[in-house]
Protein backbone atom coordinates (compact mmCIF):
# COMPACT_ATOMS: atom_id res chain seq x y z
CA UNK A 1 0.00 0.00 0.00
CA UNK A 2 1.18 3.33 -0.75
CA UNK A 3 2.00 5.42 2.20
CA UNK A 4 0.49 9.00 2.58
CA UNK A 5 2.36 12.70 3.66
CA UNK A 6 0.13 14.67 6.13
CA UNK A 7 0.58 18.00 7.23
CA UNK A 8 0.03 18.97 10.90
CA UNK A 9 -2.23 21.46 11.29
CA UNK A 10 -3.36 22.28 15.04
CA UNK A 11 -1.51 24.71 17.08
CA UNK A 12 -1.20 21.75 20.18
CA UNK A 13 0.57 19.27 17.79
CA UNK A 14 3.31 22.09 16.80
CA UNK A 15 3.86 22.48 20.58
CA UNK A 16 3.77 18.67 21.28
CA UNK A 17 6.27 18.01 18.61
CA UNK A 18 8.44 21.21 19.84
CA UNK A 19 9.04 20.24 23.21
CA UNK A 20 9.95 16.44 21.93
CA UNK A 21 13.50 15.44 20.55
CA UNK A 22 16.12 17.10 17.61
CA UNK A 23 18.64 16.58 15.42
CA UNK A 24 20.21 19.72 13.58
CA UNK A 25 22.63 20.42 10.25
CA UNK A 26 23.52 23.08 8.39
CA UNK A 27 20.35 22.63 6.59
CA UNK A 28 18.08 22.16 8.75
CA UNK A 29 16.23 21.64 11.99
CA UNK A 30 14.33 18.02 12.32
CA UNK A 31 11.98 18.10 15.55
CA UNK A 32 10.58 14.59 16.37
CA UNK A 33 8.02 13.24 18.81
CA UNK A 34 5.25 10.16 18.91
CA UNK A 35 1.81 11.84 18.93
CA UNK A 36 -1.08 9.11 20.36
CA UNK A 37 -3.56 11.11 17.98
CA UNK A 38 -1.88 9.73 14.70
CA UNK A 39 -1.86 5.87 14.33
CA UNK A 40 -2.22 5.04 10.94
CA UNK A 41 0.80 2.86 10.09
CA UNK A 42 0.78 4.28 5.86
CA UNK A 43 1.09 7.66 6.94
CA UNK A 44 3.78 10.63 7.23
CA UNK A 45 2.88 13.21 9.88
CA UNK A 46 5.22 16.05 8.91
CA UNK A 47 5.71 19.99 8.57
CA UNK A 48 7.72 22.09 7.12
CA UNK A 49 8.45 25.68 8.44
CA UNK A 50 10.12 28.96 6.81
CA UNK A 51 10.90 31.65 8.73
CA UNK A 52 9.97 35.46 7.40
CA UNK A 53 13.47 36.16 8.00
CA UNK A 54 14.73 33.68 5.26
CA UNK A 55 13.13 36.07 2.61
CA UNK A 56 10.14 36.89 0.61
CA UNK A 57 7.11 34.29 -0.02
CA UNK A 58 8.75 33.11 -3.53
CA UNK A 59 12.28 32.11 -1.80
CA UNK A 60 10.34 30.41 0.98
CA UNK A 61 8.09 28.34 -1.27
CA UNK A 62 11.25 27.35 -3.42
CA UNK A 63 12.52 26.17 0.12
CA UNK A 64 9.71 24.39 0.91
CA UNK A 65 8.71 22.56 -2.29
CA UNK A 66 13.08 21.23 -2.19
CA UNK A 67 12.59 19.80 1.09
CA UNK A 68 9.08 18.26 -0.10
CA UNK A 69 10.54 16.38 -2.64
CA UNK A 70 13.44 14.94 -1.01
CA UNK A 71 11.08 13.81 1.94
CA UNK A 72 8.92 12.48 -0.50
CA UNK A 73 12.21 10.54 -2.22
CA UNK A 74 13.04 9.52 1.28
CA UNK A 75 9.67 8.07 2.03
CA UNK A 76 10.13 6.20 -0.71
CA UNK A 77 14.03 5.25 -0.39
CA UNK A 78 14.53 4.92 3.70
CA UNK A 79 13.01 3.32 6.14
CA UNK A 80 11.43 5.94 7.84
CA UNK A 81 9.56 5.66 11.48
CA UNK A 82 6.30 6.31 10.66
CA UNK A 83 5.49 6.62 14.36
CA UNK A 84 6.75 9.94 15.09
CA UNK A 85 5.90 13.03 13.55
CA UNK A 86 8.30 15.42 11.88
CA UNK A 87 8.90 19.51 12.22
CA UNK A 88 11.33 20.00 9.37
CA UNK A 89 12.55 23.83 10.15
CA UNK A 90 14.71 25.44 7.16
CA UNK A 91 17.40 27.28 7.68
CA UNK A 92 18.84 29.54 4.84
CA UNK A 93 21.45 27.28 3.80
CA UNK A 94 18.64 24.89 1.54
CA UNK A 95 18.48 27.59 -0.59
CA UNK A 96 21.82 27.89 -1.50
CA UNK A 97 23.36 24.57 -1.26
CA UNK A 98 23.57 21.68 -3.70
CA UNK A 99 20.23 19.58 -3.55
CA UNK A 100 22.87 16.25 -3.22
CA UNK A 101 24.36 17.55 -0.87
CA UNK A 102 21.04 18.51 1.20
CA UNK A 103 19.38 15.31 0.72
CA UNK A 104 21.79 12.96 1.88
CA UNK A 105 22.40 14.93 4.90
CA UNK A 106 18.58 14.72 5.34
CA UNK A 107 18.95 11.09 5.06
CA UNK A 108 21.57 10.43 7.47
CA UNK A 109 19.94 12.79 9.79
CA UNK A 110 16.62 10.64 9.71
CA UNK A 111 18.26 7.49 9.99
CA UNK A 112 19.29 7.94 13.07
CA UNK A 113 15.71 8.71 14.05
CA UNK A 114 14.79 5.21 15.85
């Protein structure tokens, strides 16, 4: 079966997920934390969050849809623990850097996620 991406959407959930566990690069921020709400084994619980301070609407979208695919490729790729749910908070580096580069820190970084 084909597993899903959902985006978290109520305000407790960001605060849940804030106060749990994370694992930073030069990329990025990963927040991590088992919800009880979410128990659907086929299912991604994730969001991603750009800062105003990163730049106008356009450069934040670009930022966003990068990180979309390669969580999307890693869904796909790596064995991800569907049992947490992610915070993925760019920093200003993804829009510079080299999209290998980015991704397989990404991947590293959410393999260790166990």
């Amino acid at each position: 079966m084909k597993k899903k991406i959902l985006t978290l959407s109520k305000n407790d959930d960001f605060k849940n997920i804030l106060s749990g566990k994370k694992i930073s690069n030069q990329y990025l921020t990963i927040f991590f934390k088992k919800l009880p709400s979410f128990t659907d084994n086929n299912t991604l619980n994730m969001s991603i969050i750009t800062k105003k301070k990163l730049g106008n609407a356009v450069f934040r979208n670009k930022i966003k849809r990068r990180l979309r695919n390669i969580i999307k490729s890693a869904l796909d790729t790596a064995n991800l623990n569907l049992k947490y749910s992610y915070l993925f908070m760019a920093k200003k580096d993804v829009f510079d850097g080299n999209y290998i580069l980015i991704k397989k820190n990404i991947l590293n970084d959410l393999k260790k996620i166990k």
